[in-house]
Protein backbone atom coordinates (compact mmCIF):
# COMPACT_ATOMS: atom_id res chain seq x y z
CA UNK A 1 7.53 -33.85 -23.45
CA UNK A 2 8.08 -36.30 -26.39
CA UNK A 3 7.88 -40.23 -26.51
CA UNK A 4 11.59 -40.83 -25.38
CA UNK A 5 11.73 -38.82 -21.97
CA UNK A 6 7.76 -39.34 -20.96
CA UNK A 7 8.50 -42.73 -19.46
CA UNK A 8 11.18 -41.15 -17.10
CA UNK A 9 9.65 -40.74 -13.15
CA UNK A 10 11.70 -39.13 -10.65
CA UNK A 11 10.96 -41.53 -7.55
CA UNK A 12 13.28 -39.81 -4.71
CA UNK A 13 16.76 -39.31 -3.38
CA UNK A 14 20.00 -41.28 -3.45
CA UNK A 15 20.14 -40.67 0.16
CA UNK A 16 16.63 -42.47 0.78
CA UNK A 17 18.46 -45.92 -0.02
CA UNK A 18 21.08 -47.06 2.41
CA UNK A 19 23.94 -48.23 0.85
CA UNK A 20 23.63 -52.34 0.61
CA UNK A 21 19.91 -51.68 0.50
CA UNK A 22 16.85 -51.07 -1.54
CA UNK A 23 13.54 -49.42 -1.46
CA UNK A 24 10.57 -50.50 -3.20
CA UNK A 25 7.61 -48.46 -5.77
CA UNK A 26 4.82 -49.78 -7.61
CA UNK A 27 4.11 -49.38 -11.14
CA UNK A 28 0.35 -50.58 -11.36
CA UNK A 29 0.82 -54.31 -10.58
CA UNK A 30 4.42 -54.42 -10.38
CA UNK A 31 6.86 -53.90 -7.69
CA UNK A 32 10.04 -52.72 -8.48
CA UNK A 33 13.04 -52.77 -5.93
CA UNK A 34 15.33 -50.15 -6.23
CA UNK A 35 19.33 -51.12 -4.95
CA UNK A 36 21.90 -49.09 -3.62
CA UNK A 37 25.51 -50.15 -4.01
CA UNK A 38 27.86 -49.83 -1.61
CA UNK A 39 29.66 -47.82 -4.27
CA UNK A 40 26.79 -45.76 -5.15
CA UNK A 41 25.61 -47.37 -8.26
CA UNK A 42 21.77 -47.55 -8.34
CA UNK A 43 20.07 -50.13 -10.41
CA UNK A 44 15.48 -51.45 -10.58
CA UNK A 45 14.84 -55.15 -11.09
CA UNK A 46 10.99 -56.39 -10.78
CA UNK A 47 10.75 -57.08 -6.83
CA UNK A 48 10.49 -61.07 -7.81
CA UNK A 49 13.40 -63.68 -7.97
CA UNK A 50 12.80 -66.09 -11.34
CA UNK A 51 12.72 -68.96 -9.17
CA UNK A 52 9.99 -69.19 -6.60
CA UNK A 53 9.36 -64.94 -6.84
CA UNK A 54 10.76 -64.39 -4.50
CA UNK A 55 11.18 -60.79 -2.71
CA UNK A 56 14.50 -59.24 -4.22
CA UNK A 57 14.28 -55.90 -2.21
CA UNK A 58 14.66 -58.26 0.94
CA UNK A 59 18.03 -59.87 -0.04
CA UNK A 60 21.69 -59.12 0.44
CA UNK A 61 23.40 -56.72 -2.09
CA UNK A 62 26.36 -57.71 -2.80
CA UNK A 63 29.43 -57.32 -5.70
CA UNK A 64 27.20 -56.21 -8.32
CA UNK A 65 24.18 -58.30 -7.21
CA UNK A 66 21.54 -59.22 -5.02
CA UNK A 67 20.82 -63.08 -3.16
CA UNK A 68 17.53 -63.96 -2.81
CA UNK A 69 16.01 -64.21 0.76
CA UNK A 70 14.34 -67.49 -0.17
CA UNK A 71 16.63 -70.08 -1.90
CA UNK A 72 19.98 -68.30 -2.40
CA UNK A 73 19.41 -67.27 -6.05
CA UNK A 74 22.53 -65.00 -6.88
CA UNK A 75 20.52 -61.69 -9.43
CA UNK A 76 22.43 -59.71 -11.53
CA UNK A 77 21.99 -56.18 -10.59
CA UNK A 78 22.88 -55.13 -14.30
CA UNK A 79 20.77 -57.18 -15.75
CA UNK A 80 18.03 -59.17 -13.68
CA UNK A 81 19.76 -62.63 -14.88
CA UNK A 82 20.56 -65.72 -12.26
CA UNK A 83 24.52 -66.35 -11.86
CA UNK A 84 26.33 -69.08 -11.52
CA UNK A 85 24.32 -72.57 -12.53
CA UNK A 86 20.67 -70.88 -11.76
CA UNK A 87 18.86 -70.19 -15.27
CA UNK A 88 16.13 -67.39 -15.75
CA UNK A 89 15.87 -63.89 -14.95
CA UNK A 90 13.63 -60.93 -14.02
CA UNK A 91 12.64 -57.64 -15.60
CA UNK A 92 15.59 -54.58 -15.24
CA UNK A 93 14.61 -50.83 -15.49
CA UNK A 94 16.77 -48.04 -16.99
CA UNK A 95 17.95 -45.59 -14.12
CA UNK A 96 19.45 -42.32 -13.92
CA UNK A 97 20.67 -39.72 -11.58
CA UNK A 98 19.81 -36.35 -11.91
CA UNK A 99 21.98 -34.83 -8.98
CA UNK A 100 20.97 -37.04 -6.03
CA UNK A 101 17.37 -37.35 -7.94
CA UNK A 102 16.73 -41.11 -9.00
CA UNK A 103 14.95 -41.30 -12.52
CA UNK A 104 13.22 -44.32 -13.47
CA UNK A 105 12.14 -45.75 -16.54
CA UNK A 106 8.72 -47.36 -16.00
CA UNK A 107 8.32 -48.03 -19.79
CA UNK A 108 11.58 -49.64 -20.16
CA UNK A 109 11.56 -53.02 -18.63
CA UNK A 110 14.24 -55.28 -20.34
């Protein structure tokens, strides 16, 4: 294994996220929520919203994103940034599918 495919975990199925959904793994102290599309597109943010942290895995998917359960933030899925007039984001993770295996990049938070 060399230094640019040792960071890649497989951490389940496609299938084991409902569509609109997420599931949630931890890497040491972090929690990272795992989204399902309704298209099938899977995407990791850091399971914390950059205003009051709140729980991302617990919001609404929606058009590319995800609305916080707390206060209504709007999260890019793509890239972990607020929409709209909210300011800040939270960490993304490189995914890939291999077949209906999720891969996930635990050393790649952006």
């Amino acid at each position: 294994m060399n230094a640019l495919t040792e960071n890649w975990v497989a951490i389940g199925a496609v299938s084991d996220i409902p569509r609109r959904g997420s599931r949630c793994v931890k890497n040491g102290d972090t929690t990272i929520a795992i989204f399902r599309t309704v298209d099938d597109h899977i995407y990791a943010l850091e399971d914390k919203c950059p205003h009051k942290k709140g729980p991302l895995s617990q919001g609404i998917v929606h058009d590319g994103c995800v609305t916080c359960p707390l206060h209504n933030w709007v999260i890019s899925l793509e890239t972990g940034q607020a929409q709209g007039a909210d300011e800040g984001g939270t960490l993304s993770f490189g995914v890939k599918l291999d077949g209906d295996s999720i891969l996930l990049d635990i050393g790649g938070a952006r």
